[in-house]
PDB file of N, CA and C in Angstrom:
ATOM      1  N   UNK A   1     107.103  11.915 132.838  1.00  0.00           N
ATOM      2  CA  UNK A   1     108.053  11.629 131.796  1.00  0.00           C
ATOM      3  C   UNK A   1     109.367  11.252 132.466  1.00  0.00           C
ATOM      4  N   UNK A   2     110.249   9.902 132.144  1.00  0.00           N
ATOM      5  CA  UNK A   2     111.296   9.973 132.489  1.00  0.00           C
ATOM      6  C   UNK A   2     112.296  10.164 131.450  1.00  0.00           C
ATOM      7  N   UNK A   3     113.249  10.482 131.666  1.00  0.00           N
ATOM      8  CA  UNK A   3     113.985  11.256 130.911  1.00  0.00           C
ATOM      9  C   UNK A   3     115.545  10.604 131.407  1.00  0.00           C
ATOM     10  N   UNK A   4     116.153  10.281 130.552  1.00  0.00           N
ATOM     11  CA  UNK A   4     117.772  10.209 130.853  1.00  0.00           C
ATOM     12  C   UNK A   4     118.806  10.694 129.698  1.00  0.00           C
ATOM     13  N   UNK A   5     119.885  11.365 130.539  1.00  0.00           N
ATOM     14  CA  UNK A   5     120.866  12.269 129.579  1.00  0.00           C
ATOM     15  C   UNK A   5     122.173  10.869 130.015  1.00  0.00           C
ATOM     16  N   UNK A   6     122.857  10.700 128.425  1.00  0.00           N
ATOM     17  CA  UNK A   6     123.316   9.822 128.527  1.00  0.00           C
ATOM     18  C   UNK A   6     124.954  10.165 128.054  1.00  0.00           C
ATOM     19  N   UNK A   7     125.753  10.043 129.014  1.00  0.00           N
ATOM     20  CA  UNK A   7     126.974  10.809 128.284  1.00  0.00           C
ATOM     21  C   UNK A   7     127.540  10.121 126.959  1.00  0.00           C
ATOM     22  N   UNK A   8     128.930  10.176 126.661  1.00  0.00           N
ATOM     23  CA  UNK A   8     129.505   9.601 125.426  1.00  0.00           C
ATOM     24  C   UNK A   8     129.420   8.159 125.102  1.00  0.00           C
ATOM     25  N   UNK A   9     129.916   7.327 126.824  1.00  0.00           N
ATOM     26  CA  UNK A   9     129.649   6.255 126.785  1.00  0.00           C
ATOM     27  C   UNK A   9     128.784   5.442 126.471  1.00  0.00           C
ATOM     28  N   UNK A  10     127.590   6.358 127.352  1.00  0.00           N
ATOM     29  CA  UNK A  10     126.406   5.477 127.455  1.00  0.00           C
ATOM     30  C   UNK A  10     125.901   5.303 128.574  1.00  0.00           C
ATOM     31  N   UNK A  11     126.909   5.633 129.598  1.00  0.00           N
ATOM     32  CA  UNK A  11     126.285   6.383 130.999  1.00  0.00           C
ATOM     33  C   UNK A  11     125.163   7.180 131.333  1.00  0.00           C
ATOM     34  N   UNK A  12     124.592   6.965 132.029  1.00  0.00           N
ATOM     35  CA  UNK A  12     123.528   7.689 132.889  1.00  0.00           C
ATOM     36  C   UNK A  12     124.204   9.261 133.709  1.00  0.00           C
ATOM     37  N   UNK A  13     124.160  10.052 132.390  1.00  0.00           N
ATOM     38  CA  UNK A  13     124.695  11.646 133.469  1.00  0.00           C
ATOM     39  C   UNK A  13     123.678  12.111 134.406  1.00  0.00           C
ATOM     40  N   UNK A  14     122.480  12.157 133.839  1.00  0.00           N
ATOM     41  CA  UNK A  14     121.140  12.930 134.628  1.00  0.00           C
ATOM     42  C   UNK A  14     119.980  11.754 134.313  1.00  0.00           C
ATOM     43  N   UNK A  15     119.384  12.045 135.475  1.00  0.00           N
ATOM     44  CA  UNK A  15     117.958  11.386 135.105  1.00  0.00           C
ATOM     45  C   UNK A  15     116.811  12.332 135.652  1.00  0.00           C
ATOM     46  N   UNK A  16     115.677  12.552 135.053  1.00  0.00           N
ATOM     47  CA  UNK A  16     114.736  13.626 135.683  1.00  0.00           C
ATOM     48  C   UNK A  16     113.444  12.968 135.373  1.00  0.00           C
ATOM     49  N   UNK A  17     112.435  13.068 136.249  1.00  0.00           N
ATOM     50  CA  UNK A  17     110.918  12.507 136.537  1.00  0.00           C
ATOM     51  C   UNK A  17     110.233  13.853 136.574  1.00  0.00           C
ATOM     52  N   UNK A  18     109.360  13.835 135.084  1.00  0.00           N
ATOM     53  CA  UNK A  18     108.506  15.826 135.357  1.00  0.00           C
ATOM     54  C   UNK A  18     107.398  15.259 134.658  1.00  0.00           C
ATOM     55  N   UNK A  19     106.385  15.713 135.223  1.00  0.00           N
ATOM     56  CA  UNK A  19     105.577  15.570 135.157  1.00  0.00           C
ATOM     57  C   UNK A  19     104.499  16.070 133.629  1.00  0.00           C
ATOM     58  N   UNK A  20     103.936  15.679 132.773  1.00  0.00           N
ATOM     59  CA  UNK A  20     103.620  16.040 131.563  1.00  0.00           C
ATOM     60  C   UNK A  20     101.963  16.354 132.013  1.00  0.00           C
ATOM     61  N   UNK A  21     102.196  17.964 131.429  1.00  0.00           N
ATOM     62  CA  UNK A  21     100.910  18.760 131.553  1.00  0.00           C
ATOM     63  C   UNK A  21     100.632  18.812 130.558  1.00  0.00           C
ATOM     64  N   UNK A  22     101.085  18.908 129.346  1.00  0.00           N
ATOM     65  CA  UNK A  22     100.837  19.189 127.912  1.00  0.00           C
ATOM     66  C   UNK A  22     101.802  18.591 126.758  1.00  0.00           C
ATOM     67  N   UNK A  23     101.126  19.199 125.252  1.00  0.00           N
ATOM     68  CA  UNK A  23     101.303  18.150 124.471  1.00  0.00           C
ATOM     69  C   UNK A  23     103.353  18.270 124.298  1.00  0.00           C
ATOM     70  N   UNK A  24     103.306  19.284 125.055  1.00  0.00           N
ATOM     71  CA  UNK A  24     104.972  19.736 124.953  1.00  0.00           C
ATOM     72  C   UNK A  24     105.932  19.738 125.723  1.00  0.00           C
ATOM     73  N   UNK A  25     107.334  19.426 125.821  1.00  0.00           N
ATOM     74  CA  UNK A  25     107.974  19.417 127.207  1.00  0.00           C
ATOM     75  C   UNK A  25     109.171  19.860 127.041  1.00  0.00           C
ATOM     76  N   UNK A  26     109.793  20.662 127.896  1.00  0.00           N
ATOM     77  CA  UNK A  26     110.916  21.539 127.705  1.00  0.00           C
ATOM     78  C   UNK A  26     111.283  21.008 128.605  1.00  0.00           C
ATOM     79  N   UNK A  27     112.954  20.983 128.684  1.00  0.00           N
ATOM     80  CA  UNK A  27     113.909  19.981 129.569  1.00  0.00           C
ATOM     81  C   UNK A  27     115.265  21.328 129.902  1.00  0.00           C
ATOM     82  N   UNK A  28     115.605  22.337 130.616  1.00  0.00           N
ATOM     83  CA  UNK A  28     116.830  22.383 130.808  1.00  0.00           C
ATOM     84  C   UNK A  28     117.781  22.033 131.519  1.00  0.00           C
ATOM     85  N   UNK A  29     118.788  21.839 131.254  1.00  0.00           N
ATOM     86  CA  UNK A  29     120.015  21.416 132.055  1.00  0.00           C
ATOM     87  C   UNK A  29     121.206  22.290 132.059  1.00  0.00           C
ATOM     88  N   UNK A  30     121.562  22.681 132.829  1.00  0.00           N
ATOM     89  CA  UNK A  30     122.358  24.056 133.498  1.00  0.00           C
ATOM     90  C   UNK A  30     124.002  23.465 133.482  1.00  0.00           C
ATOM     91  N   UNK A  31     124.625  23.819 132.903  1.00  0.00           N
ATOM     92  CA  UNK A  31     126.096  23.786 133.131  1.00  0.00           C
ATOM     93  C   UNK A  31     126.561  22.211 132.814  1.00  0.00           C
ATOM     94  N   UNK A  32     126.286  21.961 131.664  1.00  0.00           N
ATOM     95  CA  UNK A  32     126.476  21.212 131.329  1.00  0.00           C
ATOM     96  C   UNK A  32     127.777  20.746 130.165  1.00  0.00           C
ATOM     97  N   UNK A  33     128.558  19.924 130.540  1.00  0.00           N
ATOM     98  CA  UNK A  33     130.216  20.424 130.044  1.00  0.00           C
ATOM     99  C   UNK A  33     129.857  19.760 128.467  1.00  0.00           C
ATOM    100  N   UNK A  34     131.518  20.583 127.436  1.00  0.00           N
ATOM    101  CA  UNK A  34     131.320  20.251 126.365  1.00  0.00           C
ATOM    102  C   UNK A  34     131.409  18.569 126.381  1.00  0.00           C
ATOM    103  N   UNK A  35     130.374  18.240 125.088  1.00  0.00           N
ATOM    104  CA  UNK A  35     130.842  16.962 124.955  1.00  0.00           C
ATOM    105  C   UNK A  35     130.016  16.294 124.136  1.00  0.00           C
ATOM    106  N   UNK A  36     129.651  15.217 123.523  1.00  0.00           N
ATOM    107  CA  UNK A  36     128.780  14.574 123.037  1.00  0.00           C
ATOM    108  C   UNK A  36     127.761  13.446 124.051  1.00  0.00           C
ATOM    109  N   UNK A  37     126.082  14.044 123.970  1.00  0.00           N
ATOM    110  CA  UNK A  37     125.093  13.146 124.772  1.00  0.00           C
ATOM    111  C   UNK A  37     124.093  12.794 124.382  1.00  0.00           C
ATOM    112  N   UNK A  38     123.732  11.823 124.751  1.00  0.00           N
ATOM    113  CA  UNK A  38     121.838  11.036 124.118  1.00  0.00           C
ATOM    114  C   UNK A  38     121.106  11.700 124.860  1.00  0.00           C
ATOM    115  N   UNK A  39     120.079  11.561 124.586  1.00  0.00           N
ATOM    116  CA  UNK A  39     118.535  11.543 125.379  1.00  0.00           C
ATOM    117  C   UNK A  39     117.400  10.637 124.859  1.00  0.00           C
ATOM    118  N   UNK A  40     116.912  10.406 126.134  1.00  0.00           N
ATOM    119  CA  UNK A  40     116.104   9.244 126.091  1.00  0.00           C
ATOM    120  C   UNK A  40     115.180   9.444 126.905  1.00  0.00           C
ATOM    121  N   UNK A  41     113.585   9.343 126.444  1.00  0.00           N
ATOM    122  CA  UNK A  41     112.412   9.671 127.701  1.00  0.00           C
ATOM    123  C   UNK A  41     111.544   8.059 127.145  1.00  0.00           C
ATOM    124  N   UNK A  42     110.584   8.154 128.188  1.00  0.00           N
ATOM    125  CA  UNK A  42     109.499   7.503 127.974  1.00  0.00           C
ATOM    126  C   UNK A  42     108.621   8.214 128.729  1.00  0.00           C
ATOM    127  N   UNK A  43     106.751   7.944 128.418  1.00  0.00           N
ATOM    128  CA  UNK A  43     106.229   8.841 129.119  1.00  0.00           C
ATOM    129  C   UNK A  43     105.291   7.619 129.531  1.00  0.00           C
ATOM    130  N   UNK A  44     105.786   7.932 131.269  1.00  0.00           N
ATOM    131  CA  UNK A  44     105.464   7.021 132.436  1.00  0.00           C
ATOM    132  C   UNK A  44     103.687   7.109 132.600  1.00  0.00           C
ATOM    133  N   UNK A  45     103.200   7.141 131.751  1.00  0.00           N
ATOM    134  CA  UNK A  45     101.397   7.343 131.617  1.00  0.00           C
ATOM    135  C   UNK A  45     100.880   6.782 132.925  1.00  0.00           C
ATOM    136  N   UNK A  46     101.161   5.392 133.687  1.00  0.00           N
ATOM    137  CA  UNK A  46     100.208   5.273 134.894  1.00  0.00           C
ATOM    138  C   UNK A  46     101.032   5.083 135.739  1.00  0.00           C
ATOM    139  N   UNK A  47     102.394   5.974 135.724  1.00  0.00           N
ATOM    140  CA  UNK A  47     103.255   6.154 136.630  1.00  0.00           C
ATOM    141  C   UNK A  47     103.320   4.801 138.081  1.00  0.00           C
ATOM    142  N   UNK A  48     103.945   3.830 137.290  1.00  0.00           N
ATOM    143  CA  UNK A  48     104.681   2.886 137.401  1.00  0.00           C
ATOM    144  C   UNK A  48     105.495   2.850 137.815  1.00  0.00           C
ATOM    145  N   UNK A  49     106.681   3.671 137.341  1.00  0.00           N
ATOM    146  CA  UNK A  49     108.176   3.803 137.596  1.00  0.00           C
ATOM    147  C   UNK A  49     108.762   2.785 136.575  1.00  0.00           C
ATOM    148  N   UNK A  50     108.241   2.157 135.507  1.00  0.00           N
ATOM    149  CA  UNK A  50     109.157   1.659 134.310  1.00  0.00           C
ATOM    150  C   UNK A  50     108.107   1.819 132.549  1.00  0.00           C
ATOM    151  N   UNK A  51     108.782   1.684 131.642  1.00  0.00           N
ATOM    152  CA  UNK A  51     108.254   0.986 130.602  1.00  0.00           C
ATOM    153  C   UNK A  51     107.377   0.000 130.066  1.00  0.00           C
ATOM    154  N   UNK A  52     106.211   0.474 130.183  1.00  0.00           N
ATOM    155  CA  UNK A  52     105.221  -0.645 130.094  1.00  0.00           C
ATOM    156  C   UNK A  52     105.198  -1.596 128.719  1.00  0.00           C
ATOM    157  N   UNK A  53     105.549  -2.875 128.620  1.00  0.00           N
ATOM    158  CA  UNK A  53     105.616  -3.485 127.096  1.00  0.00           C
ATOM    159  C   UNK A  53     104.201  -4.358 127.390  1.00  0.00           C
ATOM    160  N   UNK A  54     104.115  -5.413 126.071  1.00  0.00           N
ATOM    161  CA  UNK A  54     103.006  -6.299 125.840  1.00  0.00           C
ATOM    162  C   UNK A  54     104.466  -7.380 125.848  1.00  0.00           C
ATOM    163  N   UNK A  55     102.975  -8.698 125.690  1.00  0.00           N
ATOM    164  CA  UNK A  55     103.775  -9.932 126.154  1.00  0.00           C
ATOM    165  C   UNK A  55     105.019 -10.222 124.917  1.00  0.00           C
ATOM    166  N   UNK A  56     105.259  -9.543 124.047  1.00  0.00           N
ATOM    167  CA  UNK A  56     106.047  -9.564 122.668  1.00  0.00           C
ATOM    168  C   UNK A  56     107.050  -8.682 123.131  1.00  0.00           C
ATOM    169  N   UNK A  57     106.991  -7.872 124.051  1.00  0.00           N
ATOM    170  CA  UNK A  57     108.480  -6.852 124.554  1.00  0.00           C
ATOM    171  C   UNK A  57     108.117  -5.708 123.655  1.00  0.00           C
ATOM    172  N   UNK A  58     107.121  -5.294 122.986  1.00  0.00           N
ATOM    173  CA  UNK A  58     106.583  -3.821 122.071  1.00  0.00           C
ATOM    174  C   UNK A  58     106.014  -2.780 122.906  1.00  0.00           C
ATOM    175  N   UNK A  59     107.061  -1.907 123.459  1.00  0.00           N
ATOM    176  CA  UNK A  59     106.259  -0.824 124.174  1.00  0.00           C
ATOM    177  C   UNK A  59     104.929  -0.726 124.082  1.00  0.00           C
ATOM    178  N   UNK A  60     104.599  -0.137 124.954  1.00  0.00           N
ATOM    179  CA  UNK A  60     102.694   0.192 124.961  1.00  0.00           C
ATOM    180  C   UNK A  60     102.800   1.560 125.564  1.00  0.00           C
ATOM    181  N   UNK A  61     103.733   2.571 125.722  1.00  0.00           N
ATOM    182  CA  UNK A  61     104.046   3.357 126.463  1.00  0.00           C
ATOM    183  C   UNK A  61     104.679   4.733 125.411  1.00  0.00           C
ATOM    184  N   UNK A  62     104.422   6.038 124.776  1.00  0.00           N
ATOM    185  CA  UNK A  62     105.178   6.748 123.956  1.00  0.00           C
ATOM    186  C   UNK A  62     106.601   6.903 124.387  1.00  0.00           C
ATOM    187  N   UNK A  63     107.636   6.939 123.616  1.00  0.00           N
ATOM    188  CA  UNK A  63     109.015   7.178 124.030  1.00  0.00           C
ATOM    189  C   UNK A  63     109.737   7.877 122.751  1.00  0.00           C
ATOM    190  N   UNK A  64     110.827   8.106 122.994  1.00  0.00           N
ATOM    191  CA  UNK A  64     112.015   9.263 122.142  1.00  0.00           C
ATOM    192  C   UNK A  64     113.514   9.016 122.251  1.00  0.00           C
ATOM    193  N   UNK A  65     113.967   9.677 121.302  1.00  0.00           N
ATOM    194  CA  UNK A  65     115.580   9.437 121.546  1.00  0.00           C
ATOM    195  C   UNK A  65     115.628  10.007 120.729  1.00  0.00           C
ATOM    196  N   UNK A  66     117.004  10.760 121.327  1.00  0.00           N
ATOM    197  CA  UNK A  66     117.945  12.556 120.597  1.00  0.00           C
ATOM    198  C   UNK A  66     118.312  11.801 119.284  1.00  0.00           C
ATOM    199  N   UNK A  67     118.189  12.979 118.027  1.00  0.00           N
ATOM    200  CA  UNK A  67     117.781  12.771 116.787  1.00  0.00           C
ATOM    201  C   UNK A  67     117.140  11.891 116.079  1.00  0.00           C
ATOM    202  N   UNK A  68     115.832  11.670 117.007  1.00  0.00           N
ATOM    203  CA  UNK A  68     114.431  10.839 116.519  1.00  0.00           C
ATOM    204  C   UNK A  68     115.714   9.762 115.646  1.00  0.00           C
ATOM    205  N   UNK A  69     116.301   8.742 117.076  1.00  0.00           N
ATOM    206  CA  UNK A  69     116.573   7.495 116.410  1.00  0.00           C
ATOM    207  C   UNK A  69     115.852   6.733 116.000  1.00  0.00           C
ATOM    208  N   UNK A  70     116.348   5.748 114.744  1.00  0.00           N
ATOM    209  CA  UNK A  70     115.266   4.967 114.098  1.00  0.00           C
ATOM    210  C   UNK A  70     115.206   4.056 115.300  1.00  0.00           C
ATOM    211  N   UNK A  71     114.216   2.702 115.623  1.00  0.00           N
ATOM    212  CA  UNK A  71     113.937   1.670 116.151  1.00  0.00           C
ATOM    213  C   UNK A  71     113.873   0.542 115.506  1.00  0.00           C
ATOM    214  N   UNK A  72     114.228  -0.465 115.761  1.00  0.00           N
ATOM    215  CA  UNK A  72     114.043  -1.663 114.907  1.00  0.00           C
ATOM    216  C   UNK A  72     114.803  -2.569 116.033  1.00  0.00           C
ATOM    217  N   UNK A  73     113.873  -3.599 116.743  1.00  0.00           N
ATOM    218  CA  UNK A  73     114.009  -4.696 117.139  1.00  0.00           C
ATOM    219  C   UNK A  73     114.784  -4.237 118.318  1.00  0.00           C
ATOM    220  N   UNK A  74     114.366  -3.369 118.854  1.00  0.00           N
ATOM    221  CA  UNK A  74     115.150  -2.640 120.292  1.00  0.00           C
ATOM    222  C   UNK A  74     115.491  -1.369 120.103  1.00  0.00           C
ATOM    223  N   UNK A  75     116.062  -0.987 120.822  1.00  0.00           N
ATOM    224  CA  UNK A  75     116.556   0.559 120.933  1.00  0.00           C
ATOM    225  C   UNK A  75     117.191   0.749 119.986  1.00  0.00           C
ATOM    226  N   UNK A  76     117.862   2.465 119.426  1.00  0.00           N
ATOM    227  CA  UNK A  76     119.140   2.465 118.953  1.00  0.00           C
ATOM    228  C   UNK A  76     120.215   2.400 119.495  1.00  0.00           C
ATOM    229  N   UNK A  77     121.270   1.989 118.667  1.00  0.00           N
ATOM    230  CA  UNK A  77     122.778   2.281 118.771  1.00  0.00           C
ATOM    231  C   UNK A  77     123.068   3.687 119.711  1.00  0.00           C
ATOM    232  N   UNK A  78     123.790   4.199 120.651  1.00  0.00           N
ATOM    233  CA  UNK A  78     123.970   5.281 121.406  1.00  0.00           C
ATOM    234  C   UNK A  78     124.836   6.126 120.063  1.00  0.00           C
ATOM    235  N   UNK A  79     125.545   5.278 118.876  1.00  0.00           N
ATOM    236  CA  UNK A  79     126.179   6.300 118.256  1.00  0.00           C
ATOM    237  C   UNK A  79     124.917   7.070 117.130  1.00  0.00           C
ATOM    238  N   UNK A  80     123.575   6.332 117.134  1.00  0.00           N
ATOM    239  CA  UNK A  80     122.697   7.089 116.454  1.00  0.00           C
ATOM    240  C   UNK A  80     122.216   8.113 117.384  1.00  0.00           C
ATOM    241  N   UNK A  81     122.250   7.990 118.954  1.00  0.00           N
ATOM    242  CA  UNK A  81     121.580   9.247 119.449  1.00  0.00           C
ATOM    243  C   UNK A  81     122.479  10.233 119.563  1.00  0.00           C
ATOM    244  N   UNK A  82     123.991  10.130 119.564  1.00  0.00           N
ATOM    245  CA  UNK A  82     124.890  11.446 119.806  1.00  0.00           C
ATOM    246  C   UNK A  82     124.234  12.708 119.506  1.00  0.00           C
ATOM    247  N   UNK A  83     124.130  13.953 120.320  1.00  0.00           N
ATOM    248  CA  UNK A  83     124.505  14.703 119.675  1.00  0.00           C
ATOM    249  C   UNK A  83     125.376  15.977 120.554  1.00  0.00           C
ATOM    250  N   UNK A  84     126.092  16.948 120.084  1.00  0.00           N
ATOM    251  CA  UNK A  84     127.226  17.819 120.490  1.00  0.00           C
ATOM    252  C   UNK A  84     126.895  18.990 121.485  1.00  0.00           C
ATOM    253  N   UNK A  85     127.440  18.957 122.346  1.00  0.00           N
ATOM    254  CA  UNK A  85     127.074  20.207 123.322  1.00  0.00           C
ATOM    255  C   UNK A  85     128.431  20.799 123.164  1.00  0.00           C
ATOM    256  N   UNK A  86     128.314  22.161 123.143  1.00  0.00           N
ATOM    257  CA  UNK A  86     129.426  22.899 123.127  1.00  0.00           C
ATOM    258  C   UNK A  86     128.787  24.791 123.564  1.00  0.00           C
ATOM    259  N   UNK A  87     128.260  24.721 124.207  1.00  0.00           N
ATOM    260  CA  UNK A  87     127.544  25.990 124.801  1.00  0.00           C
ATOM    261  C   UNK A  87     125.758  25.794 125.123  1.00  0.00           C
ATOM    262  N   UNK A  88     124.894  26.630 124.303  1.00  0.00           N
ATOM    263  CA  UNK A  88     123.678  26.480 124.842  1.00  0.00           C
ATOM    264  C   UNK A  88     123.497  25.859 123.518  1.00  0.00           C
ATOM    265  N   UNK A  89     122.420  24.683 123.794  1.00  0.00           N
ATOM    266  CA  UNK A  89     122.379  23.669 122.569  1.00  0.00           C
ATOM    267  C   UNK A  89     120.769  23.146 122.853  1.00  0.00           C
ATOM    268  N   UNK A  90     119.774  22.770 122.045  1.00  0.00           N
ATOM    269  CA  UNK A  90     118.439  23.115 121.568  1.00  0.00           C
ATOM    270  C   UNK A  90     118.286  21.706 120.716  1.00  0.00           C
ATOM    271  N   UNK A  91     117.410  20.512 121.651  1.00  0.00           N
ATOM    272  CA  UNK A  91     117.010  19.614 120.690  1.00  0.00           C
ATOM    273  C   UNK A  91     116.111  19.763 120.410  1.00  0.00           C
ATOM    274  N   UNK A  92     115.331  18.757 119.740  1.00  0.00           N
ATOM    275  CA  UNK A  92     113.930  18.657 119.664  1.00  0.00           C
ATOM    276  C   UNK A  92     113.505  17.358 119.276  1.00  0.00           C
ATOM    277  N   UNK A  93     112.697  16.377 119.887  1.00  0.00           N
ATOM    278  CA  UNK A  93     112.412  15.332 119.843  1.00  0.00           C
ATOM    279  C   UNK A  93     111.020  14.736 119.913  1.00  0.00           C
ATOM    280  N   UNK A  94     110.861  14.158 118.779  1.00  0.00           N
ATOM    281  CA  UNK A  94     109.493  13.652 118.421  1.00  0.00           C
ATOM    282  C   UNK A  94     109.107  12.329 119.144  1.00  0.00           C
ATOM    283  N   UNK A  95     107.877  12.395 120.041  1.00  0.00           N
ATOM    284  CA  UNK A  95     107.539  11.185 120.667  1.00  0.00           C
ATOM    285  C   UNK A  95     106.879  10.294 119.724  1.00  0.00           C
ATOM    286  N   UNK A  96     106.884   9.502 120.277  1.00  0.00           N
ATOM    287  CA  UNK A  96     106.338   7.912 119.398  1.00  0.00           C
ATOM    288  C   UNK A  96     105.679   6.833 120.434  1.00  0.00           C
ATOM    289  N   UNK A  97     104.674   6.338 119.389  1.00  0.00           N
ATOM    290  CA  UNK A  97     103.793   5.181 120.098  1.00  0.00           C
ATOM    291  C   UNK A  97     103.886   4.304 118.873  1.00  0.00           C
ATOM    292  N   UNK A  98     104.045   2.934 119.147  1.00  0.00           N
ATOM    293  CA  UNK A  98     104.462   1.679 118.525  1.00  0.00           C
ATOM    294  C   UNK A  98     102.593   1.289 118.532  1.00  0.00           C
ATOM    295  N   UNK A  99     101.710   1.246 119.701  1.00  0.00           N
ATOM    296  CA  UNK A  99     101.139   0.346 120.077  1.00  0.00           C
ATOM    297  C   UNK A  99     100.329   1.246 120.610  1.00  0.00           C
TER     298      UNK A  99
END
């Protein structure tokens, strides 16, 4: 699974490569300052090192983004993935397959 924590901007704060044993995946990140951040995975299935699409650019690969952003014709907006860190903070994010 790759995984990127994306600060306010839209920056790349963290990126992490873990490996998916099961249907579930827990992510912590330790000391992490207040602020507003995305998250964004895809799950690297024949570990590639990118996003596998079809010749149309439609993932073929499950992926996510912090508060199960909608999709339509590309990613979301970073202001649909915000969400608030201000101590110990608990997402939860539903994967998706297009294809």
């Amino acid at each position: 699974m790759a995984i990127q924590l994306l600060d306010e901007k839209g920056d790349v704060y963290k990126e992490f490569w873990i490996p998916v044993t099961s249907r579930t995946l827990t992510l912590a990140v330790d000391d992490l300052p207040k602020g507003d951040y995305a998250l964004k995975f895809f799950h690297d299935a024949n570990n590639n090192g990118k996003m596998d699409k079809n010749w149309m650019g439609i993932p073929t690969e499950a992926f996510g983004f912090s508060n199960d952003a909608k999709v339509f014709m590309g990613p979301p907006d970073l202001k649909e993935m915000l969400f608030p860190v201000n101590g110990q903070t608990t997402i939860t994010i539903k994967s998706r397959k297009l294809l």
